[in-house]
C-alpha atoms as a PDB file:
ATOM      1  CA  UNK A   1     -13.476  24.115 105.084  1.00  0.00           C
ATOM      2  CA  UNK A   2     -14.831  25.311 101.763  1.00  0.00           C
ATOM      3  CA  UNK A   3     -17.411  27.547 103.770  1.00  0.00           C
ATOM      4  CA  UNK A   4     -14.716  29.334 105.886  1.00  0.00           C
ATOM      5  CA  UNK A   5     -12.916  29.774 102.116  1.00  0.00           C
ATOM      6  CA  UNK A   6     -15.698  31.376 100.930  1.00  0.00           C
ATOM      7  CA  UNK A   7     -16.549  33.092 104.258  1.00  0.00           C
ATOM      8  CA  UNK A   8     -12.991  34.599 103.703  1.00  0.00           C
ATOM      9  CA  UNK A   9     -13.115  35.566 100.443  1.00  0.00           C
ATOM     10  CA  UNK A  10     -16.702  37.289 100.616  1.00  0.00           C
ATOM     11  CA  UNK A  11     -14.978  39.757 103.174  1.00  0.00           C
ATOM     12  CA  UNK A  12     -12.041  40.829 101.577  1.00  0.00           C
ATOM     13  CA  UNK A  13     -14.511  41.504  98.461  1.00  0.00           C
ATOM     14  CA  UNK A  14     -16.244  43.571 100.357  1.00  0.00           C
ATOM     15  CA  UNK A  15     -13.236  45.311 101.783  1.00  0.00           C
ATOM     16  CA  UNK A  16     -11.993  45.579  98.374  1.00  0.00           C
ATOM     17  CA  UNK A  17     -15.731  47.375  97.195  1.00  0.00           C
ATOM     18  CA  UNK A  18     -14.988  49.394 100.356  1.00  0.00           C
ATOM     19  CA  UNK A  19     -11.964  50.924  99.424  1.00  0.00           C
ATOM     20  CA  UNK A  20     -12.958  51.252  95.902  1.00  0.00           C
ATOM     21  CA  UNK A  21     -16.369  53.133  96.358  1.00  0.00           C
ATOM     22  CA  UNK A  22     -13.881  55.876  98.511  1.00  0.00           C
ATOM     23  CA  UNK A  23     -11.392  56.168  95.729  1.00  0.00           C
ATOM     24  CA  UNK A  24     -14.100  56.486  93.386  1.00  0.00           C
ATOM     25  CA  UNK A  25     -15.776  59.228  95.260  1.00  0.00           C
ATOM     26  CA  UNK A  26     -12.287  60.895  95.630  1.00  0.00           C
ATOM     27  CA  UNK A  27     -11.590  60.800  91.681  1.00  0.00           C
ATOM     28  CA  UNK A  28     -15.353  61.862  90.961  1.00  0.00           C
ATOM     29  CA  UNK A  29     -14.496  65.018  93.490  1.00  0.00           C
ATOM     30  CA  UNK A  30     -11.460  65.793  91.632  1.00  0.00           C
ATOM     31  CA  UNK A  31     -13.113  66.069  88.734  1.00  0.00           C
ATOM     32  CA  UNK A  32     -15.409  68.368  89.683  1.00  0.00           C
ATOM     33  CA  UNK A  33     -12.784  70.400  91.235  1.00  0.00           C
ATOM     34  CA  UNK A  34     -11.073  71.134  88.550  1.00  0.00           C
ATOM     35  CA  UNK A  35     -14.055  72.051  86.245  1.00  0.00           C
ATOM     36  CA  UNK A  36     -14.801  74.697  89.159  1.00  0.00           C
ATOM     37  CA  UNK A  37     -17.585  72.667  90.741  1.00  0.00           C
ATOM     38  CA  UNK A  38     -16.350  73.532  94.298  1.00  0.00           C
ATOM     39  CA  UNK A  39     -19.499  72.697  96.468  1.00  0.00           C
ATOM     40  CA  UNK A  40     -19.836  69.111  94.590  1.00  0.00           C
ATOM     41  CA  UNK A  41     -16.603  67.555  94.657  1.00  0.00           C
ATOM     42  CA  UNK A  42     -16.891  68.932  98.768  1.00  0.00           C
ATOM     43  CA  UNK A  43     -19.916  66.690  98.744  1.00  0.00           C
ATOM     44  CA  UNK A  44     -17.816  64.012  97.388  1.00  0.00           C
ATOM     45  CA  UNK A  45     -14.853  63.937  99.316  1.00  0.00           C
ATOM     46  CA  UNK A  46     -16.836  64.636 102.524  1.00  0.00           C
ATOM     47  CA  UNK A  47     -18.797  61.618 101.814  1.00  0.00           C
ATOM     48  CA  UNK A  48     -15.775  59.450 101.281  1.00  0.00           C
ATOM     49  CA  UNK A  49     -14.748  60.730 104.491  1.00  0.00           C
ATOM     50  CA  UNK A  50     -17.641  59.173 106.229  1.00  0.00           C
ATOM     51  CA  UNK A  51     -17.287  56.106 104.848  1.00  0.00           C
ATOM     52  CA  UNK A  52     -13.541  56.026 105.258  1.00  0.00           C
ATOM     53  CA  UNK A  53     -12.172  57.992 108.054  1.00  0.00           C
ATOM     54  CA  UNK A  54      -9.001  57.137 107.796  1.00  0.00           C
ATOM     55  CA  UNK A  55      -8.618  58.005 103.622  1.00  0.00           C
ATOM     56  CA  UNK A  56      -5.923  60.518 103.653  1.00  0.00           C
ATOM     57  CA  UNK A  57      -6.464  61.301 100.185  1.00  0.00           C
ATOM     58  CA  UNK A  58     -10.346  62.479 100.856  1.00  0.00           C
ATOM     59  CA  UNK A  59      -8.760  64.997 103.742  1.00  0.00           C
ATOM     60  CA  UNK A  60      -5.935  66.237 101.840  1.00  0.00           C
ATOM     61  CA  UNK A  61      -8.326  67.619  99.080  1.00  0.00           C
ATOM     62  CA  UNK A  62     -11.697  68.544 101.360  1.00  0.00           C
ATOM     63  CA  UNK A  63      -8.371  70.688 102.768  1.00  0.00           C
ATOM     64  CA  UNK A  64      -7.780  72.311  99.194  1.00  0.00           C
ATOM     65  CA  UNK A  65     -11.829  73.167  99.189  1.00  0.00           C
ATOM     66  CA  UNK A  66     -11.788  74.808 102.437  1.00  0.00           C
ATOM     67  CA  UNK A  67      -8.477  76.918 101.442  1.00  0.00           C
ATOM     68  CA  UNK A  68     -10.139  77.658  98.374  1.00  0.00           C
ATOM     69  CA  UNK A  69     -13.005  78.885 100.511  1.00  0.00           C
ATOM     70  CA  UNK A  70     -10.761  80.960 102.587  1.00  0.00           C
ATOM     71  CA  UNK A  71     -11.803  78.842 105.379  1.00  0.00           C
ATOM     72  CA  UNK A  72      -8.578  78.255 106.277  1.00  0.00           C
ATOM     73  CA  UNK A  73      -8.686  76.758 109.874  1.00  0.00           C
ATOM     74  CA  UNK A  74     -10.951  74.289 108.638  1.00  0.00           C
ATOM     75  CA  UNK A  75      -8.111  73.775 105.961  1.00  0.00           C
ATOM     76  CA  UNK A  76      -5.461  73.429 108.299  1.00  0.00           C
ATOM     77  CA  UNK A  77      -7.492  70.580 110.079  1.00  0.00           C
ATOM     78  CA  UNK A  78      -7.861  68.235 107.326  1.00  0.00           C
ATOM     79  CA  UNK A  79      -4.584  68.796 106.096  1.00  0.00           C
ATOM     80  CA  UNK A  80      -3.575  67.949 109.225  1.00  0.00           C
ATOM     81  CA  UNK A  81      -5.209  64.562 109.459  1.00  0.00           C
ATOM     82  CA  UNK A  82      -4.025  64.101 105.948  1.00  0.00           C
ATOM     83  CA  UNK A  83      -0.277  63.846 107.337  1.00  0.00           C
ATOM     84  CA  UNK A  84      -1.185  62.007 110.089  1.00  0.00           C
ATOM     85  CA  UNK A  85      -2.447  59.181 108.013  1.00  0.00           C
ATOM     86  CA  UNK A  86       0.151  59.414 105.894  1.00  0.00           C
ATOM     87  CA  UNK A  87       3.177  61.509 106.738  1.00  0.00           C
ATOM     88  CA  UNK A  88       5.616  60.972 103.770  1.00  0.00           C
ATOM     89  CA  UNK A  89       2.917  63.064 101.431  1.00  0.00           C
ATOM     90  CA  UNK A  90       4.973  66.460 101.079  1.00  0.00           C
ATOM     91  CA  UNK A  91       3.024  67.555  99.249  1.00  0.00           C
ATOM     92  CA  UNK A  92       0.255  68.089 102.062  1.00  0.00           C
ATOM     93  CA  UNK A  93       2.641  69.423 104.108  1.00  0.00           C
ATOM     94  CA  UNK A  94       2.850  72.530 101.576  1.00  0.00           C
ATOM     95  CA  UNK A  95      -0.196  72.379 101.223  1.00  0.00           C
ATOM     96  CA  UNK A  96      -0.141  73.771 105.013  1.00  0.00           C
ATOM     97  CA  UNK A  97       2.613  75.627 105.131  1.00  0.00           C
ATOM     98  CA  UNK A  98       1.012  77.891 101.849  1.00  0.00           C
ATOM     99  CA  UNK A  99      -2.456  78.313 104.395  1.00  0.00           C
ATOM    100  CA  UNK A 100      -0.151  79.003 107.548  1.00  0.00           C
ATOM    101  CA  UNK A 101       1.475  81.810 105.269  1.00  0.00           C
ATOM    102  CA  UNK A 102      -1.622  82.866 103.806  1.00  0.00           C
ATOM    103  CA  UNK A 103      -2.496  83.262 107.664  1.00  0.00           C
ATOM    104  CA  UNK A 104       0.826  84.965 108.436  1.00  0.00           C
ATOM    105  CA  UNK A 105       1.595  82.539 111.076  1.00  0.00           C
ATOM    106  CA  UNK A 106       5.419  82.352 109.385  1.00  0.00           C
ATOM    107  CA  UNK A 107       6.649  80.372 112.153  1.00  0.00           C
ATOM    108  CA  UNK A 108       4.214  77.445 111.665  1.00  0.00           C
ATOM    109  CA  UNK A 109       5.175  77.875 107.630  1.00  0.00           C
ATOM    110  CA  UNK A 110       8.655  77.812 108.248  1.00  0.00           C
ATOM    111  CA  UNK A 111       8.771  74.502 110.578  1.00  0.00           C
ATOM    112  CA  UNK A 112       6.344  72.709 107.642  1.00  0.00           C
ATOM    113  CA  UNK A 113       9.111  73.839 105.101  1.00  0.00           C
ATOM    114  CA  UNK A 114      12.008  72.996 107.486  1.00  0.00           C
ATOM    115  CA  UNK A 115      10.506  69.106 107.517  1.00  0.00           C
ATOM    116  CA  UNK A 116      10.111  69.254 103.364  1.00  0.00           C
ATOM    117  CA  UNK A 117      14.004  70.448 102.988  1.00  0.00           C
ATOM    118  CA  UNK A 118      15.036  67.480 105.701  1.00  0.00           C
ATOM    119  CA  UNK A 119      12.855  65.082 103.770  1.00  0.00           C
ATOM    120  CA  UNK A 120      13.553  66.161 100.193  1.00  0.00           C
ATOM    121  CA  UNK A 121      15.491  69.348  99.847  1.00  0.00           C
ATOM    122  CA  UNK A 122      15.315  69.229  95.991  1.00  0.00           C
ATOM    123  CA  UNK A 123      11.734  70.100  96.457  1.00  0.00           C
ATOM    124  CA  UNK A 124       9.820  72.564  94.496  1.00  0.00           C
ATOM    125  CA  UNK A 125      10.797  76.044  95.181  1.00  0.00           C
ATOM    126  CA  UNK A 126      11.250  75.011  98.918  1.00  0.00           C
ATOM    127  CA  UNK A 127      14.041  77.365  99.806  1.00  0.00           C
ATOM    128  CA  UNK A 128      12.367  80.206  98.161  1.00  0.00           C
ATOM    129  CA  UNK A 129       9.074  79.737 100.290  1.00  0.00           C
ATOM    130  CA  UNK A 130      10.916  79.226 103.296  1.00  0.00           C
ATOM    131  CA  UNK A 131      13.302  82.334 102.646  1.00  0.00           C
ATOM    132  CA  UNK A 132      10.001  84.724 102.031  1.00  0.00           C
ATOM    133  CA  UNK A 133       8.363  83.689 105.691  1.00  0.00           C
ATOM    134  CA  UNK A 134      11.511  84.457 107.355  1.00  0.00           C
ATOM    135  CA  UNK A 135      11.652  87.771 105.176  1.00  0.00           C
ATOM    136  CA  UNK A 136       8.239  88.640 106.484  1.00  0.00           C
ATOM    137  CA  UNK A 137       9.710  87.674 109.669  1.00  0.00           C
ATOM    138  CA  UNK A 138      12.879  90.359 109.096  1.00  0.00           C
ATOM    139  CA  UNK A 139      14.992  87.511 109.688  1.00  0.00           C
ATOM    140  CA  UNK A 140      17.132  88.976 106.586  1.00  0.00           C
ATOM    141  CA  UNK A 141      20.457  86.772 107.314  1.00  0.00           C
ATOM    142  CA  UNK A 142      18.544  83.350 107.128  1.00  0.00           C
ATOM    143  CA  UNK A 143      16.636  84.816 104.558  1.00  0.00           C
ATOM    144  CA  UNK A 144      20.036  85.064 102.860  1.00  0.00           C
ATOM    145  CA  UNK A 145      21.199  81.829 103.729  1.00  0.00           C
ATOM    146  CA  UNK A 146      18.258  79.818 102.011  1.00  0.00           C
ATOM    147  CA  UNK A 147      17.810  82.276  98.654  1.00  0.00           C
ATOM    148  CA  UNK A 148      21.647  81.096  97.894  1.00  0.00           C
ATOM    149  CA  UNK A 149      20.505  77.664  98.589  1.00  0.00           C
ATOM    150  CA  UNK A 150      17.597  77.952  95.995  1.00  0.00           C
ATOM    151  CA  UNK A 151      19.910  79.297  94.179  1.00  0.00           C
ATOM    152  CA  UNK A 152      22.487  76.334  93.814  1.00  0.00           C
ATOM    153  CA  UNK A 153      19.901  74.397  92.902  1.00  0.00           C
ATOM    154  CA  UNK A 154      18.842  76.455  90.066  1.00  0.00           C
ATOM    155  CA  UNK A 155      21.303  79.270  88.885  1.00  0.00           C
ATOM    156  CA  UNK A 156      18.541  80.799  86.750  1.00  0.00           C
ATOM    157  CA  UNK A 157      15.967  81.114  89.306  1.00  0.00           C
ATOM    158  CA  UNK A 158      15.349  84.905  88.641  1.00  0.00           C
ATOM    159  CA  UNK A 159      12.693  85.229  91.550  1.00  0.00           C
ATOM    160  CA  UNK A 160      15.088  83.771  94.277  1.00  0.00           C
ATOM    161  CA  UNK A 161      18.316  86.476  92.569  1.00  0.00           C
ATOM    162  CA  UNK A 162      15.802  89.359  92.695  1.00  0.00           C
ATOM    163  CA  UNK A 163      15.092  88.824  96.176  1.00  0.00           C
ATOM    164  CA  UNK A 164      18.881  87.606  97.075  1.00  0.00           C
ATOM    165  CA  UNK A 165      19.546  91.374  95.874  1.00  0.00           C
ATOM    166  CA  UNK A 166      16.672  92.963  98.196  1.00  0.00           C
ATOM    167  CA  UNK A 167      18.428  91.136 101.036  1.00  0.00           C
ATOM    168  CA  UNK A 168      21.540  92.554 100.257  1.00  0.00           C
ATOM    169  CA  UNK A 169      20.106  95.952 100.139  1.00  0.00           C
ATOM    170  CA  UNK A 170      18.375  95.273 103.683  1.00  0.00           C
ATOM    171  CA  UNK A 171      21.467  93.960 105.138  1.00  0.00           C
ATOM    172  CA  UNK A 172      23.744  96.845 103.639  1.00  0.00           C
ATOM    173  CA  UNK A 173      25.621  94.928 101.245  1.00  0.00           C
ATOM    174  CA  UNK A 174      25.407  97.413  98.760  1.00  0.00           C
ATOM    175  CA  UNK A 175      28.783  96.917  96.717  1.00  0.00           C
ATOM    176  CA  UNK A 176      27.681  93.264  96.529  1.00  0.00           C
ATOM    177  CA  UNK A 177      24.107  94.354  95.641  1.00  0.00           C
ATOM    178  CA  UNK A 178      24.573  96.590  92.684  1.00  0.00           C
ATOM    179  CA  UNK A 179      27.284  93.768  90.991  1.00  0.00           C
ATOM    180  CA  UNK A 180      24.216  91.645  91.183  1.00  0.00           C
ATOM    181  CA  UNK A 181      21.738  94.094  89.526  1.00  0.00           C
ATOM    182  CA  UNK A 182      24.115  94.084  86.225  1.00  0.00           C
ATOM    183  CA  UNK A 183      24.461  90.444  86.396  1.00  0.00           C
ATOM    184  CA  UNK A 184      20.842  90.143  86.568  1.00  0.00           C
ATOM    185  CA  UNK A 185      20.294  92.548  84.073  1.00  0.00           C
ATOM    186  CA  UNK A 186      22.781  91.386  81.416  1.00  0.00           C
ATOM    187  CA  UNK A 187      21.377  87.482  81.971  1.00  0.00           C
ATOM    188  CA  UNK A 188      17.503  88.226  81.918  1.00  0.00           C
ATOM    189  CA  UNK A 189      17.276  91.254  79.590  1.00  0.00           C
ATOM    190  CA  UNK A 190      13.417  90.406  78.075  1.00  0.00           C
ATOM    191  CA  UNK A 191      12.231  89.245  81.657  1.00  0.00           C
ATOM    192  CA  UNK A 192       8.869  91.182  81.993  1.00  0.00           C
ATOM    193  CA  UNK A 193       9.641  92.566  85.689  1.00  0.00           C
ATOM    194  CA  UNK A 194      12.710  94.351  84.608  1.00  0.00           C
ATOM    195  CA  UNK A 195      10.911  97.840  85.504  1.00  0.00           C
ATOM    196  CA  UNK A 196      10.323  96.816  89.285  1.00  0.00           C
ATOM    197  CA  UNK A 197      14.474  96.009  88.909  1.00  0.00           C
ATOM    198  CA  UNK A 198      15.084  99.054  87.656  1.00  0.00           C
ATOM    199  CA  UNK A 199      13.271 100.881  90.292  1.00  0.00           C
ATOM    200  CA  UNK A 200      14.526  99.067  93.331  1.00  0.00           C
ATOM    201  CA  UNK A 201      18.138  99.711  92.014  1.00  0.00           C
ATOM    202  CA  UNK A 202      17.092 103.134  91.815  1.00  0.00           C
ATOM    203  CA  UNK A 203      16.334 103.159  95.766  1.00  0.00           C
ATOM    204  CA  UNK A 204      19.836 101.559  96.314  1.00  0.00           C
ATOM    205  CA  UNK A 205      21.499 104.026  94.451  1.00  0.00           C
ATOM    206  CA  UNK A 206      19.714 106.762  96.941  1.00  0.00           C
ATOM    207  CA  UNK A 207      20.881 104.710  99.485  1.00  0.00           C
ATOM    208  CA  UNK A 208      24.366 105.753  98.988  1.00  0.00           C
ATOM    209  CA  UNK A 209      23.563 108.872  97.603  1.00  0.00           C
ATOM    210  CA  UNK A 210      24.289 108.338  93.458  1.00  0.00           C
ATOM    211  CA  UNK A 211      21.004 110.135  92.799  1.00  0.00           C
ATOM    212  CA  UNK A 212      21.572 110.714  88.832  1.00  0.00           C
ATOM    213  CA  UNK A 213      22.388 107.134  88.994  1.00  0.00           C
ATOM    214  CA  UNK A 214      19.217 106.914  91.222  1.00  0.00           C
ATOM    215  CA  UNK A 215      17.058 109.224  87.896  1.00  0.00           C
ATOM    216  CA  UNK A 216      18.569 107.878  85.485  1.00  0.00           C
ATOM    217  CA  UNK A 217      17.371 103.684  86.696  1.00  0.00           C
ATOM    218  CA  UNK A 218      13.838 105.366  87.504  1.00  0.00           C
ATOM    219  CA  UNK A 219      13.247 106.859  84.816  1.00  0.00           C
ATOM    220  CA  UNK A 220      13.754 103.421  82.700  1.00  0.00           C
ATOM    221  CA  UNK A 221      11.543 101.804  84.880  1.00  0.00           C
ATOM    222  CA  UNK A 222       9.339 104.276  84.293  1.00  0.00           C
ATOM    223  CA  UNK A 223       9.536 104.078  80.542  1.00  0.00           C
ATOM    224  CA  UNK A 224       9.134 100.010  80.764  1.00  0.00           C
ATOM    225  CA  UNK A 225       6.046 100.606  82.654  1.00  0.00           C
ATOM    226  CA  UNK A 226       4.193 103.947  82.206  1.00  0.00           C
ATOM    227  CA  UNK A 227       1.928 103.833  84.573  1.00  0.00           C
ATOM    228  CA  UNK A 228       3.844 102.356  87.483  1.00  0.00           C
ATOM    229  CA  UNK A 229       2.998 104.266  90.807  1.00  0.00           C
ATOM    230  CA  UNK A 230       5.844 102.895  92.591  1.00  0.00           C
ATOM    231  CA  UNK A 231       7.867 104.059  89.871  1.00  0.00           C
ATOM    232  CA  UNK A 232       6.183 107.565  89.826  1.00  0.00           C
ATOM    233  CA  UNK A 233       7.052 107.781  93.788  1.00  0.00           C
ATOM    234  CA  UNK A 234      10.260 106.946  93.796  1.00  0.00           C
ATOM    235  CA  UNK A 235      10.905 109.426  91.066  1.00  0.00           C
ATOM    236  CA  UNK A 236       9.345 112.152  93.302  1.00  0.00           C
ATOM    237  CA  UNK A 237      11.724 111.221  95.683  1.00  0.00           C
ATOM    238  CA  UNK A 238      14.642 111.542  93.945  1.00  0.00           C
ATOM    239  CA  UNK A 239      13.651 114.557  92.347  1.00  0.00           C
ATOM    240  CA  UNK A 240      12.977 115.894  96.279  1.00  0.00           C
ATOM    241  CA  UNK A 241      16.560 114.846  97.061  1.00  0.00           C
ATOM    242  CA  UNK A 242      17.948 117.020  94.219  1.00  0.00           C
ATOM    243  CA  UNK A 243      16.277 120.223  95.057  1.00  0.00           C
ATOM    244  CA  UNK A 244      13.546 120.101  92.296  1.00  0.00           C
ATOM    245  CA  UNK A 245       9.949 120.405  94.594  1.00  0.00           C
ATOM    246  CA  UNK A 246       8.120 121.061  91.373  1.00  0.00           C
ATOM    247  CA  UNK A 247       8.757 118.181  89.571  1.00  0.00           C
ATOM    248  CA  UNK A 248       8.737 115.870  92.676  1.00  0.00           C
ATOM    249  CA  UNK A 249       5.389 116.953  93.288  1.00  0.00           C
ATOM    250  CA  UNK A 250       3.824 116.753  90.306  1.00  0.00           C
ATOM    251  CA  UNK A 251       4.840 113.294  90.219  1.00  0.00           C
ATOM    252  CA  UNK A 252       4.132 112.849  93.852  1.00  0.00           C
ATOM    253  CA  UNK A 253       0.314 113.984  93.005  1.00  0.00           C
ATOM    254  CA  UNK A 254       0.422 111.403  89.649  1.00  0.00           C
ATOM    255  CA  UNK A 255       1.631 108.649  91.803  1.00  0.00           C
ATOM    256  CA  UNK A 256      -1.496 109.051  94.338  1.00  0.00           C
ATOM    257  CA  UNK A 257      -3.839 110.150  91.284  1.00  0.00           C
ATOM    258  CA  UNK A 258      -2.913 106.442  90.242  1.00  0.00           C
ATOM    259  CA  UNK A 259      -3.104 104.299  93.538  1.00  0.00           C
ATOM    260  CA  UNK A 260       0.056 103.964  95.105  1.00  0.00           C
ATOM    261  CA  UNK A 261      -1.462 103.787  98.226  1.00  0.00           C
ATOM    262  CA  UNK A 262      -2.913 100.557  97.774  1.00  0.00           C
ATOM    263  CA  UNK A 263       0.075  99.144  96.416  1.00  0.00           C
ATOM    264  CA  UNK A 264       0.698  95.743  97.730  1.00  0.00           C
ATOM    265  CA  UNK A 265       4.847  96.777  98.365  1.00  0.00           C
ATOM    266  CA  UNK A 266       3.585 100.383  99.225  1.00  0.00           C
ATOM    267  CA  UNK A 267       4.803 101.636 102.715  1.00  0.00           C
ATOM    268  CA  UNK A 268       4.447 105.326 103.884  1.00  0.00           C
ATOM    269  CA  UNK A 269       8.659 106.257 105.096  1.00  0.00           C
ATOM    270  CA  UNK A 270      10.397 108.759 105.868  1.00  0.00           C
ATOM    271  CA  UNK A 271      10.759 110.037 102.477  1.00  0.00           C
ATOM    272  CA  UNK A 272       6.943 109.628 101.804  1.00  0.00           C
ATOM    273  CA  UNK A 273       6.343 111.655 104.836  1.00  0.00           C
ATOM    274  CA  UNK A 274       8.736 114.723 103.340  1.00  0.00           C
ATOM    275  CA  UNK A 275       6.999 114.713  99.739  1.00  0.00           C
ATOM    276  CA  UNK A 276       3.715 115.030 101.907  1.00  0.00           C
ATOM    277  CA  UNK A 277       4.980 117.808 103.616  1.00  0.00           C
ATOM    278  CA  UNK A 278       6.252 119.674 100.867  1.00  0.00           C
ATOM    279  CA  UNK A 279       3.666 118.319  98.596  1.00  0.00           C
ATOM    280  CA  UNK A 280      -0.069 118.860  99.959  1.00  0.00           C
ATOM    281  CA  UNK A 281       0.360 122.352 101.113  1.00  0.00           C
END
């Protein structure tokens, strides 16, 4: 009897050492991780891996490596595994979703997100995330939908009322649109993005054709942020649209002189297409 005790108790000891030589390699890779050492703490959790197959923990971050690596199917693998181990860890889950949007596969992102908000809908900036995929997926209305949801949760979210007001815009709610531009104004008055503001108001105002209003916003972005080639473009524009070539060029020039081109929110419209015209003759 006391030999089967002790038989007993020498295994779950070494179970115990088991699971304790994984964590330990887990912690260690951490660790490393966040001093920058990248290639060692893969080492680490890689190794307690092997030992473990079935440590969530060691997939979940051998995951973050790989998306840190921009290896991002390998990413999307262990992250994977992660949540089948353990499928109540959300924050693996966006973990995924974030690679599957870095991959612009928004449909994948949004169905990872859609399981979050059913599981914990106070989470993070879930809404938010969710509401940008279906943006990028011109799915404006549900876009809509979530922002106000994000919203609710936190009335001073600034990034979800900035893009609430770009939906508007997109879905030609322009009365409602411009009410929200002074509300967002008058509430955030130091925020340090007002100039991008500014400037997008500026476009809405072209929209339905206010184009001093249009000048007047531009030129205060423009003033916030000197050298702001979307700014500088948008100017031309409006300067185009009220007769004056001269001074729409020479801003359409500046704006190229200072990159617009590769300007992440840079896209070559109709209006681009006329200031070309009329510009590079």
């Amino acid at each position: 009897m006391n030999k089967l005790k002790l038989s007993i108790l020498l295994i779950l000891f070494s179970a115990f050492l088991y699971s304790q030589e994984e964590a330990e390699l887990n912690t260690k890779g951490i660790e490393f991780a966040k001093k920058g050492k990248i290639n060692e703490a893969f080492k680490l959790f890689d190794k307690a891996i092997k030992i473990n197959p079935d440590f969530p923990n060691a997939y979940s971050n051998r995951g973050n490596v790989y998306r840190m690596r921009k290896e991002y199917d390998l990413a999307i693998k262990d992250y994977s595994k992660s949540i089948q181990l353990n499928p109540e860890n959300l924050g693996v889950i966006y973990s995924r979703a974030s690679v599957y949007l870095e991959k612009e596969e928004f449909k994948k992102a949004i169905k990872d997100y859609s399981t979050i908000i059913n599981k914990k809908p106070s989470y993070k900036t879930i809404y938010f995330d969710r509401a940008y995929a279906n943006i990028r997926l011109e799915k404006y209305e549900i876009a809509k939908t979530d922002l106000e949801s994000q919203i609710k949760l936190n009335p001073k979210d600034f990034k979800s009322l900035a893009n609430l007001i770009n939906i508007k815009t997109k879905l030609e709610l322009y009365e409602e649109a411009k009410l929200d531009y002074e509300k967002i104004l008058n509430d955030f008055p130091t925020q340090p993005n007002l100039h991008i503001l500014y400037n997008n108001r500026a476009s809405l105002y072209q929209e339905t054709n206010e184009l001093e209003k249009a000048l007047k916003d531009v030129n205060k972005s423009i003033k916030l942020k000197r050298k702001y080639p979307l700014g500088i473009l948008n100017r031309a524009n409006v300067y185009l649209k009220l007769g004056n070539t001269e001074k729409a060029c020479k801003d359409f020039k500046k704006a190229i002189k200072l990159g617009v081109l590769k300007e992440e929110h840079f896209k070559a419209d109709e209006d681009f297409e006329k200031l070309k015209t009329n510009c590079e003759k």
